[in-house]
Protein backbone atom coordinates (compact mmCIF):
# COMPACT_ATOMS: atom_id res chain seq x y z
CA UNK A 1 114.89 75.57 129.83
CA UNK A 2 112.87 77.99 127.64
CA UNK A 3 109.26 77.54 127.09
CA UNK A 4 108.50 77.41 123.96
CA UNK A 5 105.10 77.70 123.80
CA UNK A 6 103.02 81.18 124.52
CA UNK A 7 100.65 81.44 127.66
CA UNK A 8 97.12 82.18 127.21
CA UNK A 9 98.06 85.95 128.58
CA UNK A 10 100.65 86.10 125.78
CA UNK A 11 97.67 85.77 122.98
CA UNK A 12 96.90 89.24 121.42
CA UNK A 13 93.60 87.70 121.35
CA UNK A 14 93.31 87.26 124.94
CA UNK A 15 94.72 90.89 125.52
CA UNK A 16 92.43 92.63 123.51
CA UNK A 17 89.25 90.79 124.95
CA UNK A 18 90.21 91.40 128.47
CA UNK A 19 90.82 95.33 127.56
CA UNK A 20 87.39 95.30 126.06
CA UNK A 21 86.13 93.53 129.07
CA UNK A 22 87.77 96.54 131.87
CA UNK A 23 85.94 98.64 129.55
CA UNK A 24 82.79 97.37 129.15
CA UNK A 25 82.77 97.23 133.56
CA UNK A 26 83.57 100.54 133.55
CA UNK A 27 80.19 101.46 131.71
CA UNK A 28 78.23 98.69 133.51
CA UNK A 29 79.45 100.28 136.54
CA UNK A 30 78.04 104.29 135.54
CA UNK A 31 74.61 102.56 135.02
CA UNK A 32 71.63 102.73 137.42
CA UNK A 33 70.10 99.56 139.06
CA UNK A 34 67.26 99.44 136.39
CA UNK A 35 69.54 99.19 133.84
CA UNK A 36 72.14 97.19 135.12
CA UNK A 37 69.31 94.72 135.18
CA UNK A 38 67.44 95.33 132.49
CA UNK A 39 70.47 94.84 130.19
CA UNK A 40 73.73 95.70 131.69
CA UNK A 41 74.23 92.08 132.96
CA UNK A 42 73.80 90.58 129.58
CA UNK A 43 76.13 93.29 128.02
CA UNK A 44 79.07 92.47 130.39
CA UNK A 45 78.47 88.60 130.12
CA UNK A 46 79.24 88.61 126.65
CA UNK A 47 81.78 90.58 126.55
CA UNK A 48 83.25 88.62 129.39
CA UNK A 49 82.39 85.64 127.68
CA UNK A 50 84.85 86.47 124.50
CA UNK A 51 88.09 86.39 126.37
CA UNK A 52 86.70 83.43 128.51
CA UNK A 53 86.00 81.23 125.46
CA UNK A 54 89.44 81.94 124.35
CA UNK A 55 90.49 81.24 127.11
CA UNK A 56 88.81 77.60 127.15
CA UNK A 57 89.75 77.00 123.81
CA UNK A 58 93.07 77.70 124.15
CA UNK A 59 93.78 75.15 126.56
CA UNK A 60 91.69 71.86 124.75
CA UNK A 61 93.89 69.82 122.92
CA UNK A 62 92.20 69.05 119.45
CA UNK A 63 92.05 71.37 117.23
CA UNK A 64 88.25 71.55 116.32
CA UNK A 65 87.80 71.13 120.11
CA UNK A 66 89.58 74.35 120.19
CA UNK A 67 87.38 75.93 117.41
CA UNK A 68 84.81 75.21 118.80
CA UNK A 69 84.95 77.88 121.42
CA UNK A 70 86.75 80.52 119.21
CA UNK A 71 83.25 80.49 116.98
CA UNK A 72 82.24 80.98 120.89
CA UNK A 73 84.09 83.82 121.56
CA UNK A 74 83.09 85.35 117.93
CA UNK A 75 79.39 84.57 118.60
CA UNK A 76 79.53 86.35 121.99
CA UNK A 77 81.35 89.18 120.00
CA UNK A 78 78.36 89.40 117.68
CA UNK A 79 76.47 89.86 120.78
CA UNK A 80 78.53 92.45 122.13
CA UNK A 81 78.16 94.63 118.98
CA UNK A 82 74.73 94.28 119.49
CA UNK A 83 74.64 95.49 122.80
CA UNK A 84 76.63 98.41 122.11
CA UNK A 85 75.22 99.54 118.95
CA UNK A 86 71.93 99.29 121.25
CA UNK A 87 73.35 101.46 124.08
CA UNK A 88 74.03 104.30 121.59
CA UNK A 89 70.36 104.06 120.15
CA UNK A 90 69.46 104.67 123.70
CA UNK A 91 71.71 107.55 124.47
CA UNK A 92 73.37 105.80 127.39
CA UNK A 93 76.68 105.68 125.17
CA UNK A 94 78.28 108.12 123.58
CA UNK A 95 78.82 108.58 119.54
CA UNK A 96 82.66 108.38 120.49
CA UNK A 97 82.41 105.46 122.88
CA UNK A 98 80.50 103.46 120.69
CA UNK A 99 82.49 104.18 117.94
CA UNK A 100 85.61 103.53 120.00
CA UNK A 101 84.11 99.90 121.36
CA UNK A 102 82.97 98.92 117.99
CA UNK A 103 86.16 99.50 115.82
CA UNK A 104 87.78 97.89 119.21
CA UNK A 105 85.33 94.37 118.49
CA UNK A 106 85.81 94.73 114.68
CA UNK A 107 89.93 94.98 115.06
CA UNK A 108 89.23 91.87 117.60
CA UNK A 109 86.97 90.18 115.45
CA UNK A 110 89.18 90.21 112.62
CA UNK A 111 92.29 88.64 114.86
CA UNK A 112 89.68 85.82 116.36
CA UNK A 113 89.23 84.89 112.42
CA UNK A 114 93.02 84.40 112.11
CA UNK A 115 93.51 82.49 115.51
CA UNK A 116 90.61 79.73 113.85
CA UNK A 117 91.80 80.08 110.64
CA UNK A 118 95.34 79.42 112.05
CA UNK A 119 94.01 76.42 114.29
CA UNK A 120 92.14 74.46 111.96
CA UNK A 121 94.60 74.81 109.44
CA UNK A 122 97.18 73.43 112.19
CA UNK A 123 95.50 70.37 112.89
């Protein structure tokens, strides 16, 4: 019998957030102690935390349970661009990296608006 249904790793949503998640390592990784801990940690949390709150969301049952960590996911996204655009201010990313990430969060941003859009109007 064929499953009907997608798996969380089947969500273009999911995909994108755990690409931007090997990516973010990666640059957490080429950073000294100092600034691993001064902000690297946060950085990679919220990135991480994007595709985790998908991932959390996607497996509640009600629907506005479900939103409710999507807006997560977008919130941590927020943070993300923060983090980045802060990064290139302090020369530790490139122009082309942090142009790269940040079209990379908008294009994600824009399909976490569809999957609530889609969910609440599923209920």
């Amino acid at each position: 019998m064929e499953n009907k249904y997608l798996k969380l790793e089947d969500l273009e949503v999911y995909q994108i957030a755990r690409e931007l998640s090997r990516s973010i390592w990666n640059i957490y990784n080429s950073l000294n102690s100092e600034m691993k801990y001064i902000f690297g940690r946060q950085y990679i949390t919220a990135v991480d935390s994007i595709g985790a709150n998908v991932a959390e969301g996607y497996g509640r049952y009600h629907f506005l349970d479900k939103a409710k960590f999507y807006y997560n996911a977008r919130a941590s996204l927020f943070e993300s661009k923060h983090w980045t655009n802060l990064l290139y201010e302090r020369e530790i990313l490139s122009e082309k990296d942090q142009s790269d990430l940040i079209n990379k969060l908008d294009f994600l941003n824009a399909k976490l608006n569809n999957l609530i859009k889609i969910t609440i109007k599923n209920k």
